[in-house]
N, C-alpha and C. Protein backbone atom coordinates (compact mmCIF):
# COMPACT_ATOMS: atom_id res chain seq x y z
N UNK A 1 76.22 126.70 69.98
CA UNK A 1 76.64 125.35 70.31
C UNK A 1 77.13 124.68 69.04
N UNK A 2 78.10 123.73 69.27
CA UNK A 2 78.43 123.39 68.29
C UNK A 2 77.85 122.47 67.87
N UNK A 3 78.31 121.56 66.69
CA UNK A 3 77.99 119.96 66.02
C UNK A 3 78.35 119.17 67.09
N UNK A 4 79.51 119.21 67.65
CA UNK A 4 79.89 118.12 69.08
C UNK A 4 79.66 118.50 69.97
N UNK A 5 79.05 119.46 70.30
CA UNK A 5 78.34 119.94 71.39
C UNK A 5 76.90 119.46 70.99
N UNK A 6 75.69 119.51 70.60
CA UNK A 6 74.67 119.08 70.13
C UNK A 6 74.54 117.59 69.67
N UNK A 7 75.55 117.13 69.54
CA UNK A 7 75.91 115.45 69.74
C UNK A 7 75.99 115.00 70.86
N UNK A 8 76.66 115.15 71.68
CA UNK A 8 77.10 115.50 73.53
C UNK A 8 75.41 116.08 73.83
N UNK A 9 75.00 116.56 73.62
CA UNK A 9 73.74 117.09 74.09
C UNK A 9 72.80 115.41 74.01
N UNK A 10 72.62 115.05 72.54
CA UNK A 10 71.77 114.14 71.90
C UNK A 10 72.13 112.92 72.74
N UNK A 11 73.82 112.29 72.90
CA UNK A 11 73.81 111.42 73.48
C UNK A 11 73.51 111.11 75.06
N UNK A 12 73.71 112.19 75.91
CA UNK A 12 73.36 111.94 77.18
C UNK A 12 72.12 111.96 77.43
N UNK A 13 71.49 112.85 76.92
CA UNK A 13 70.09 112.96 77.00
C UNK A 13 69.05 112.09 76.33
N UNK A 14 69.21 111.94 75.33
CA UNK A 14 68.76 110.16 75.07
C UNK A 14 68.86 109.00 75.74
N UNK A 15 70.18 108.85 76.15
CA UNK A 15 70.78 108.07 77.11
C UNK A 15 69.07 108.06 78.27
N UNK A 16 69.63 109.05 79.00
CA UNK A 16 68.77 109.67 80.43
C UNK A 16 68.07 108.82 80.24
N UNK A 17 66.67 109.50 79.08
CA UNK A 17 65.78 109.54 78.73
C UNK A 17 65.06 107.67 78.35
N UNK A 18 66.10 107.04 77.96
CA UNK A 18 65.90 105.68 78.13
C UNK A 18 65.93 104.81 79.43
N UNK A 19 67.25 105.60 80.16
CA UNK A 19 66.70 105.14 81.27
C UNK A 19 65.78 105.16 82.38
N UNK A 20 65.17 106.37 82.11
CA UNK A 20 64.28 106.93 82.93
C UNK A 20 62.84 105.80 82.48
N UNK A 21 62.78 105.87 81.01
CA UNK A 21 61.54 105.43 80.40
C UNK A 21 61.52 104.00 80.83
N UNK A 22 62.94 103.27 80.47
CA UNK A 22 62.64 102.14 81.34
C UNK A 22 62.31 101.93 82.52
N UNK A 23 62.61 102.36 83.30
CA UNK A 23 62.02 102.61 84.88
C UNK A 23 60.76 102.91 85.15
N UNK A 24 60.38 103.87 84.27
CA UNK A 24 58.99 104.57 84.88
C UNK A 24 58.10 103.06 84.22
N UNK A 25 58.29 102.80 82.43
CA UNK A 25 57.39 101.07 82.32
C UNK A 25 57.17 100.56 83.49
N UNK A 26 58.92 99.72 83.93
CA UNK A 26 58.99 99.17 85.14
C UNK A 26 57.75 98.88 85.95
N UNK A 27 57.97 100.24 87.04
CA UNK A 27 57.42 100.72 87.83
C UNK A 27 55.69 100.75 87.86
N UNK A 28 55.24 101.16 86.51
CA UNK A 28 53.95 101.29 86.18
C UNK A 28 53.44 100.13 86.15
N UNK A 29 54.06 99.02 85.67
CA UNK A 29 53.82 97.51 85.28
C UNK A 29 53.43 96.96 86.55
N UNK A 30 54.36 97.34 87.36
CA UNK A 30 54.14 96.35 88.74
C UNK A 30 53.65 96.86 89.98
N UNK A 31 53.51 98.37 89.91
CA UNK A 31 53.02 99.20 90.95
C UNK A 31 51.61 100.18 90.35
N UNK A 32 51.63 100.28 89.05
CA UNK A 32 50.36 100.91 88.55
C UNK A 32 50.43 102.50 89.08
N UNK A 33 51.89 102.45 88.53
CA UNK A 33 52.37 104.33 89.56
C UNK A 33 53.34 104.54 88.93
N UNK A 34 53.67 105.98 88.97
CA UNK A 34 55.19 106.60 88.14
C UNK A 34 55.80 107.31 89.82
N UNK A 35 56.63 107.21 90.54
CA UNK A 35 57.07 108.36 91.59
C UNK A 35 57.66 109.33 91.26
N UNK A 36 57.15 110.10 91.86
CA UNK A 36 57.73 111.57 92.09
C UNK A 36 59.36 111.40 91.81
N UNK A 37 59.63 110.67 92.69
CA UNK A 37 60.98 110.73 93.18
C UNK A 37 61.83 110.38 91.31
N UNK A 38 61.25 109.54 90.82
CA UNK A 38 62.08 109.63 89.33
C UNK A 38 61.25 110.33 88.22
N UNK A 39 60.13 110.93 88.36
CA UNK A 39 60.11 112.10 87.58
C UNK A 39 60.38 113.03 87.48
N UNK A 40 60.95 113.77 88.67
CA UNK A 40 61.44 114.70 89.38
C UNK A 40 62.91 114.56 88.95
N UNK A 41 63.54 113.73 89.21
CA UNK A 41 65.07 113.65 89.24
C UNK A 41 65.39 113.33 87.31
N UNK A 42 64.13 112.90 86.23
CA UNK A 42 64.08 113.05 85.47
C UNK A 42 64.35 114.58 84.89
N UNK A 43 63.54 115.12 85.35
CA UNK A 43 63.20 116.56 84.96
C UNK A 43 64.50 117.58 85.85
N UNK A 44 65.45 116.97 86.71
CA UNK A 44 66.30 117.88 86.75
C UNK A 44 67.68 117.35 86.36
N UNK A 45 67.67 116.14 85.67
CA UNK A 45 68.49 115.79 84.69
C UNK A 45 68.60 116.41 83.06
N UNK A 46 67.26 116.54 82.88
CA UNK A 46 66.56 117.59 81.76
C UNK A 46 67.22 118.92 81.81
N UNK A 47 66.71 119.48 82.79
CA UNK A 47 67.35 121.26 83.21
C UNK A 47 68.99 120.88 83.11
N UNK A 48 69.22 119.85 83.54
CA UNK A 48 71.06 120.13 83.97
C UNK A 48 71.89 119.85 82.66
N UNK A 49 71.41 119.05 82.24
CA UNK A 49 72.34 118.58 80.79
C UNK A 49 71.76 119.67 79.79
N UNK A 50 70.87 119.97 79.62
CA UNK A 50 70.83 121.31 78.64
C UNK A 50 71.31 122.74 79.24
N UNK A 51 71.58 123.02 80.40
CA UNK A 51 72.20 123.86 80.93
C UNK A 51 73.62 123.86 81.11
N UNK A 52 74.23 122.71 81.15
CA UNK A 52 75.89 122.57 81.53
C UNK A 52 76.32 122.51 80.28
N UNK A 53 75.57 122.20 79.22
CA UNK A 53 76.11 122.41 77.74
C UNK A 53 75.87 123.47 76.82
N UNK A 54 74.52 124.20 77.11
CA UNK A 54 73.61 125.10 76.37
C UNK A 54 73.34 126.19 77.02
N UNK A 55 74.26 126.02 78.36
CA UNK A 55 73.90 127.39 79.07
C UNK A 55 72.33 128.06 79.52
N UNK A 56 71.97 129.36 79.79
CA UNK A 56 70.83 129.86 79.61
C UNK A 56 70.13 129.48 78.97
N UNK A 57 70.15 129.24 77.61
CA UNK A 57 69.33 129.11 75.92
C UNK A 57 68.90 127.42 76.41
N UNK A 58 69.95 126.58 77.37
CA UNK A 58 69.87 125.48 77.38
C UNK A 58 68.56 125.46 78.19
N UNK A 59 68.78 125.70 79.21
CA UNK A 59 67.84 125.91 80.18
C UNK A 59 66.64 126.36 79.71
N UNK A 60 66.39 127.30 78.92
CA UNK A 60 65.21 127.80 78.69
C UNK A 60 64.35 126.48 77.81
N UNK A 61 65.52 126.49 76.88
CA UNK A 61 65.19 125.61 75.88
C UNK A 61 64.11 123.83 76.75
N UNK A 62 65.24 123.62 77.69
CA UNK A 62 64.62 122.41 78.13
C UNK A 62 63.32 122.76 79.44
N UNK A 63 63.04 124.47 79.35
CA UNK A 63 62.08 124.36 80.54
C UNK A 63 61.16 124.51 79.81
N UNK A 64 60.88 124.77 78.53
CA UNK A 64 60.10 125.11 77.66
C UNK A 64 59.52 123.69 76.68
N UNK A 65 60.66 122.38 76.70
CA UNK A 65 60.09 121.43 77.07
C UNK A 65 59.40 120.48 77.57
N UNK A 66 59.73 120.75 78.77
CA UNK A 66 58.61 120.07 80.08
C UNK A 66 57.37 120.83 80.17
N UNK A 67 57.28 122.47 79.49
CA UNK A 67 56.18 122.78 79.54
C UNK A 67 55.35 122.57 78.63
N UNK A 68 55.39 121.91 77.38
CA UNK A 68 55.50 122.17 76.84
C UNK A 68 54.79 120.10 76.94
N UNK A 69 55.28 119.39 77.44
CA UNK A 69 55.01 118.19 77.29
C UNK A 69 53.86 118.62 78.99
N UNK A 70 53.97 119.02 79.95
CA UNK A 70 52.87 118.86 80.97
C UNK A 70 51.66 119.56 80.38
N UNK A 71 51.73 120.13 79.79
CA UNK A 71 50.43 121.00 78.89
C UNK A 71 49.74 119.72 78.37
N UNK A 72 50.69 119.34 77.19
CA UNK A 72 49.68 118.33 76.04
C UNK A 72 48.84 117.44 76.90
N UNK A 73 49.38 116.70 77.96
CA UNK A 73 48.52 115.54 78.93
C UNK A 73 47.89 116.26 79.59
N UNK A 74 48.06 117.11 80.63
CA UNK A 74 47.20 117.68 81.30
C UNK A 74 45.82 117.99 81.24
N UNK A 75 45.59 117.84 80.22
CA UNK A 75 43.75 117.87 79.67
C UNK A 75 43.66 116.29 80.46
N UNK A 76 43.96 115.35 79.60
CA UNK A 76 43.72 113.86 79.99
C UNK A 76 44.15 113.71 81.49
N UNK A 77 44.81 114.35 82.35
CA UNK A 77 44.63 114.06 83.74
C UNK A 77 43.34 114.89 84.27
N UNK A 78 43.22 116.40 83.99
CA UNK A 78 42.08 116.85 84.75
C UNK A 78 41.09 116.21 84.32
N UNK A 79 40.90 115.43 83.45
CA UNK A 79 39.58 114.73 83.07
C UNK A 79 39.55 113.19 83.53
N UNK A 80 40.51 112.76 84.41
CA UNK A 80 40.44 111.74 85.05
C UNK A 80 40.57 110.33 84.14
N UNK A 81 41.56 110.69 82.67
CA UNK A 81 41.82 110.13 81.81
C UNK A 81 43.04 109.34 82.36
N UNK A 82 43.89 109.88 83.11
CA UNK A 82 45.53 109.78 83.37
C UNK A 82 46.06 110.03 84.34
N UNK A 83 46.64 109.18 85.35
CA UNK A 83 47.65 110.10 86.55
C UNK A 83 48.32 111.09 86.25
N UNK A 84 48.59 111.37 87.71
CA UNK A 84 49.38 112.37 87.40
C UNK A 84 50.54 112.08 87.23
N UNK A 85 51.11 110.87 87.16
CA UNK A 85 52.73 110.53 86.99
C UNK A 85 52.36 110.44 85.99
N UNK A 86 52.06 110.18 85.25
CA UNK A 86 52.08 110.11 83.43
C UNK A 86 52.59 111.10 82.95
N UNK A 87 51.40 112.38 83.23
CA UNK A 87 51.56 113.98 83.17
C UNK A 87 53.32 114.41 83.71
N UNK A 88 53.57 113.77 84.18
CA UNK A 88 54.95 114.40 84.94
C UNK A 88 56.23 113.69 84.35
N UNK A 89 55.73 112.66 84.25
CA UNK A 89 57.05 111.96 83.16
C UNK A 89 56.97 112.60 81.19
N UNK A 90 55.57 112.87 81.02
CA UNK A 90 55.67 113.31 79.92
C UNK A 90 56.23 114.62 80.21
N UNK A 91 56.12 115.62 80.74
CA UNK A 91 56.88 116.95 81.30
C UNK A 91 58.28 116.31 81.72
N UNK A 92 59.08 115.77 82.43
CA UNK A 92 59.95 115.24 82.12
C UNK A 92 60.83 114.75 81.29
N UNK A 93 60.36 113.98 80.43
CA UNK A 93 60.45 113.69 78.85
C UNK A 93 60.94 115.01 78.08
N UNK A 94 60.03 115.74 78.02
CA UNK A 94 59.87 117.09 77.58
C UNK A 94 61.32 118.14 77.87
N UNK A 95 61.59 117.87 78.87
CA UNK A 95 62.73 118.67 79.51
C UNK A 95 63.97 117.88 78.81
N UNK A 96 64.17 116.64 78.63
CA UNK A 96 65.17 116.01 77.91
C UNK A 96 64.74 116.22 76.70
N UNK A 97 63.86 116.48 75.52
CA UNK A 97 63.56 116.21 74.54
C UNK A 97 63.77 117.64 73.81
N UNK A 98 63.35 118.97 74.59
CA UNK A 98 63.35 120.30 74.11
C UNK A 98 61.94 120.59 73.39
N UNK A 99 61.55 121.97 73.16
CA UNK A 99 59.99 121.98 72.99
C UNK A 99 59.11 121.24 71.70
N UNK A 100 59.97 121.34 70.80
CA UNK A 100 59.07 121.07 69.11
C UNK A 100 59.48 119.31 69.29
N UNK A 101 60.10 118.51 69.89
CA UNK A 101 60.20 117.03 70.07
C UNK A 101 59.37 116.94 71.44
N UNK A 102 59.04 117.67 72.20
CA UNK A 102 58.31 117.18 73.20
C UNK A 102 57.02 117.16 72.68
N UNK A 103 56.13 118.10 71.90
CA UNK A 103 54.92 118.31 71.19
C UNK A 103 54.88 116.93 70.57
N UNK A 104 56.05 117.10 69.59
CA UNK A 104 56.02 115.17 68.64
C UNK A 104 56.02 114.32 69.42
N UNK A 105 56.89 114.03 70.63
CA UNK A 105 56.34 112.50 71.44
C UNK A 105 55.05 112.70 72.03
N UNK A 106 54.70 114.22 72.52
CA UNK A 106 52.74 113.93 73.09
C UNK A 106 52.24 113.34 72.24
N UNK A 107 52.32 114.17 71.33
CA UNK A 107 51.38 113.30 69.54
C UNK A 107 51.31 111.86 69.55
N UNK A 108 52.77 111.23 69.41
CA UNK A 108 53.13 110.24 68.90
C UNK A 108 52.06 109.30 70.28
N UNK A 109 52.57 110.25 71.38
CA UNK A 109 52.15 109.31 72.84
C UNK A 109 50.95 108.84 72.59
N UNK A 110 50.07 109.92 72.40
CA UNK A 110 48.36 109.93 72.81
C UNK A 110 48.42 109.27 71.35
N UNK A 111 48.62 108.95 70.19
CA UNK A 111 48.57 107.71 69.28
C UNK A 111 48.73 106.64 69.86
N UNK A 112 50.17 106.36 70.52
CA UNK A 112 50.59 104.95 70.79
C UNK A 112 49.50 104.54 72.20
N UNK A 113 48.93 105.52 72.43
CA UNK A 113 47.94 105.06 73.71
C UNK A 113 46.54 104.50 73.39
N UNK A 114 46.32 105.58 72.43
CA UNK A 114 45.31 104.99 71.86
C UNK A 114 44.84 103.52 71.57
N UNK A 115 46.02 103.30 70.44
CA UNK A 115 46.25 101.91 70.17
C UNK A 115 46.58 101.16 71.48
N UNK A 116 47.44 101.10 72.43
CA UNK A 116 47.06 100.36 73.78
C UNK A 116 46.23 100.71 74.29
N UNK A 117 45.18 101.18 74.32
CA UNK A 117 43.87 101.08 75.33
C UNK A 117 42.52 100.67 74.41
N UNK A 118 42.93 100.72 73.13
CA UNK A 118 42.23 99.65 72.57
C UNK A 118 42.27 97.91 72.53
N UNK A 119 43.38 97.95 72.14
CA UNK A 119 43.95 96.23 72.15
C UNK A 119 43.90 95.63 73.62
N UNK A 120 44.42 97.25 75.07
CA UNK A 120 44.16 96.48 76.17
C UNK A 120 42.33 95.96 76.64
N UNK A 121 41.49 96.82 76.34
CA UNK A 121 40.23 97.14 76.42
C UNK A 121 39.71 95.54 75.62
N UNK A 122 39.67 95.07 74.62
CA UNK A 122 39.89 93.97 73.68
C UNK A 122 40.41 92.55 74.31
N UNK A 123 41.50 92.94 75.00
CA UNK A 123 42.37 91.89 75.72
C UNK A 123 41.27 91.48 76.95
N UNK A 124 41.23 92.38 77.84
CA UNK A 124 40.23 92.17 79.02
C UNK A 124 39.14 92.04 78.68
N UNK A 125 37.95 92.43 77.77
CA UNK A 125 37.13 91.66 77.52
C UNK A 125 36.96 90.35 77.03
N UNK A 126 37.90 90.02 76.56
CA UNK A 126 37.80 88.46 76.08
C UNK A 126 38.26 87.99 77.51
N UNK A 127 39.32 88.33 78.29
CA UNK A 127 39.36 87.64 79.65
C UNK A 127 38.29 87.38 80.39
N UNK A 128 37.26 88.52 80.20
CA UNK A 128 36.30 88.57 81.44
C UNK A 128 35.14 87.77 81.08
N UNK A 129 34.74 87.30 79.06
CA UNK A 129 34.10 86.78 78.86
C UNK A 129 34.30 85.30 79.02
N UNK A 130 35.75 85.03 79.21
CA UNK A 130 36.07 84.02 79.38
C UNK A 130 35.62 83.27 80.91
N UNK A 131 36.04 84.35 82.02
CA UNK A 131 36.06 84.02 83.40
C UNK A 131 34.33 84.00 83.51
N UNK A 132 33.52 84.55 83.31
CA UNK A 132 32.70 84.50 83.38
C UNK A 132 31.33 83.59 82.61
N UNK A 133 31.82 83.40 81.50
CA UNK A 133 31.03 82.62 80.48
C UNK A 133 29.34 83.53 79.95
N UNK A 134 29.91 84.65 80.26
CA UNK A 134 28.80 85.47 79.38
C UNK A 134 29.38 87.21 78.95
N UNK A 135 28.65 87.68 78.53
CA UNK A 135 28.74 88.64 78.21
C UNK A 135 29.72 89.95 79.54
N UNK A 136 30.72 90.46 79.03
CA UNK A 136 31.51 91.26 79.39
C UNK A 136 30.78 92.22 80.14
N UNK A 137 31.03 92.95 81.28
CA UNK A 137 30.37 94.19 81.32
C UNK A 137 31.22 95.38 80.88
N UNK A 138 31.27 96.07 80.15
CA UNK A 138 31.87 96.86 79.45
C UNK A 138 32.85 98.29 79.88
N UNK A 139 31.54 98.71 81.01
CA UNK A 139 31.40 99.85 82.34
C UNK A 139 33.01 99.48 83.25
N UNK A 140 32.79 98.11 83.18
CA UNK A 140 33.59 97.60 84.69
C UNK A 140 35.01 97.19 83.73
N UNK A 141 35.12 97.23 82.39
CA UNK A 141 36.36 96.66 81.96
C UNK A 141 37.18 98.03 81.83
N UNK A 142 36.03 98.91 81.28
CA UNK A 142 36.93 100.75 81.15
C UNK A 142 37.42 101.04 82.16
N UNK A 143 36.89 101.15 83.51
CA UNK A 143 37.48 102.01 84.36
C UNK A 143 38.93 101.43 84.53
N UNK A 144 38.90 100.27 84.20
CA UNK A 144 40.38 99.60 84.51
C UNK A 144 41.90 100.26 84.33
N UNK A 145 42.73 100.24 84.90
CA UNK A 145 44.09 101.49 84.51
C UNK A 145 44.72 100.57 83.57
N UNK A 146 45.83 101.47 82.73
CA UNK A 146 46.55 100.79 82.29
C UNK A 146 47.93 101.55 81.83
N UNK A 147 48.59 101.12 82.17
CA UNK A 147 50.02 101.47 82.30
C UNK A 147 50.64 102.38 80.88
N UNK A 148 50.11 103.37 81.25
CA UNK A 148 50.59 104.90 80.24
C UNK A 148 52.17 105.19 79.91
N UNK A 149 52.83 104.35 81.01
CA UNK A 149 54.25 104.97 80.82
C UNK A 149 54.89 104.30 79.50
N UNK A 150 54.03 102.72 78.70
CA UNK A 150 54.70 102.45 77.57
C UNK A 150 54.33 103.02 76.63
N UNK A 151 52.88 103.88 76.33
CA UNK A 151 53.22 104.81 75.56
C UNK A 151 53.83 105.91 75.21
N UNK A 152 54.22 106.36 76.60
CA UNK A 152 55.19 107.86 76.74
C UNK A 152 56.44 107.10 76.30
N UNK A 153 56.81 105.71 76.88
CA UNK A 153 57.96 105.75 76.12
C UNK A 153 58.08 105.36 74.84
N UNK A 154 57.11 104.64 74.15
CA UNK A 154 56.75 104.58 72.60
C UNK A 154 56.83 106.11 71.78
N UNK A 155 55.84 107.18 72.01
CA UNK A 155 56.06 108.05 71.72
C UNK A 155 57.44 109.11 71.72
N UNK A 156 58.73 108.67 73.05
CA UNK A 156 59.75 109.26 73.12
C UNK A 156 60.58 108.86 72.45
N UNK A 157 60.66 107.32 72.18
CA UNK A 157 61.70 106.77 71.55
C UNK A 157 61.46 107.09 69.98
N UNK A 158 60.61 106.82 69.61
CA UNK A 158 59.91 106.96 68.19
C UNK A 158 60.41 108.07 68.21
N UNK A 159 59.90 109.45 68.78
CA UNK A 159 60.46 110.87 68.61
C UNK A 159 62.20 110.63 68.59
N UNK A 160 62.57 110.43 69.32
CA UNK A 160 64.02 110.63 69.42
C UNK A 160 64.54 109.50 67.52
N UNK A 161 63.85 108.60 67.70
CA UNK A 161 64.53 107.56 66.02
C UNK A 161 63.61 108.64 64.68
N UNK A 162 62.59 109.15 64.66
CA UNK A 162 62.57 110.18 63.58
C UNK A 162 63.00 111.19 63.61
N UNK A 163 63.46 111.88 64.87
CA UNK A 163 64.29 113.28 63.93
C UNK A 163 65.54 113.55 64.31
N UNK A 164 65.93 111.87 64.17
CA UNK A 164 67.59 111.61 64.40
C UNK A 164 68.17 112.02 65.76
N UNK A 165 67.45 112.47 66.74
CA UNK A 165 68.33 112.33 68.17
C UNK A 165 69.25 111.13 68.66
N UNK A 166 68.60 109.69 67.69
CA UNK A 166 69.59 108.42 68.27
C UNK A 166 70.81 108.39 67.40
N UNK A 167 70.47 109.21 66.42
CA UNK A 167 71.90 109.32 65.13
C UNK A 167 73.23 109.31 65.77
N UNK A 168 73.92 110.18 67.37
CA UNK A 168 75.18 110.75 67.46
C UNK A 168 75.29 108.74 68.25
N UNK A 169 74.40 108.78 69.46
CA UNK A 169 74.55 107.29 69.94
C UNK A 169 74.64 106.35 68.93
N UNK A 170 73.73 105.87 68.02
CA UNK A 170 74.26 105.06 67.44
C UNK A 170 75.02 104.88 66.41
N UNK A 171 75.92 106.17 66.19
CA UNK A 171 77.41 106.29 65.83
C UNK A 171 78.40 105.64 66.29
N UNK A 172 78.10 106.50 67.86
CA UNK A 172 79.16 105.90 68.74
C UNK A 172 79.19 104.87 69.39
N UNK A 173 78.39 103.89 69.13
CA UNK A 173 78.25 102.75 69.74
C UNK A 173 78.76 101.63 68.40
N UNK A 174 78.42 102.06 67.05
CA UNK A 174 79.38 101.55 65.93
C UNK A 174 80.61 101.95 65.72
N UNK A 175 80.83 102.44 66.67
CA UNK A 175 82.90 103.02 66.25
C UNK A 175 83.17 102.17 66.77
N UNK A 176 84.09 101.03 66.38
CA UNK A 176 85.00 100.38 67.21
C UNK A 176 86.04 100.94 67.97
């Protein structure tokens, strides 16, 4: 593949990949859910743009992504850490991202989650000490969900701005 071929690769698939991430936030924000229906159509946007450009190698390359990102979460769903749309958008992700950037946004993810399920955990206890005028119950503030898809997309975007995937886009969006 070439340099403008692997640019053409970087820009659509970044592209995707933002829009998908915005959606799945979206979605999580106001429904407390990722659907099938756009993780799915994520992940065969993944297979198709690394395949119509990269051929076989493409394909492999981006199935070896998604596996590659459903692995890393998959602990945190069987342990009742995480939906399973999380797990499936990060495998998704993965399929646009290719394998050694899908590993770096899990990383980056389960960091940037961290840090939101602390500050959220923090946030709701001061709410609940508030609504209540005593002491928090602690038990009842954890089980609470909280919307995983802005760290998958914290972790994707971050991945894609350190190892220059946004470089060919925001070229071409400075060319006059």
């Amino acid at each position: 593949m070439t340099s403008s071929d692997q640019d053409l690769v970087n820009i659509i698939a970044s592209l995707t990949l933002m829009i998908v991430i915005a959606l799945a936030v979206r979605q999580d924000l106001l429904e407390h859910r990722i659907s099938n229906l756009l993780t799915l159509a994520a992940l065969v946007a993944g297979l198709s743009i690394h395949s119509l450009l990269g051929g076989l190698d493409g394909f492999v390359h981006a199935l070896a992504g998604a596996g590659i990102g459903l692995v890393c979460l998959l602990p945190l769903y069987l342990g009742k850490g995480m939906g399973a749309g999380d797990v499936k958008l990060m495998a998704a992700a993965g399929a646009l991202l290719g394998p050694f950037n899908a590993f770096v946004a899990a990383v980056l993810t389960l960091m940037f989650g961290a840090v939101l399920a602390v500050a959220i955990l923090v946030w709701r206890m001061i709410e609940v000490r508030q609504a209540t005028a005593g002491a928090p119950n602690l038990s009842q503030v954890r089980k609470e969900r909280f919307p995983y898809a802005v760290a998958i997309g914290l972790g994707a975007v971050a991945t894609m701005w350190l190892r220059g995937i946004l470089d060919p886009l925001l070229r071409a969006l400075a060319t006059p």
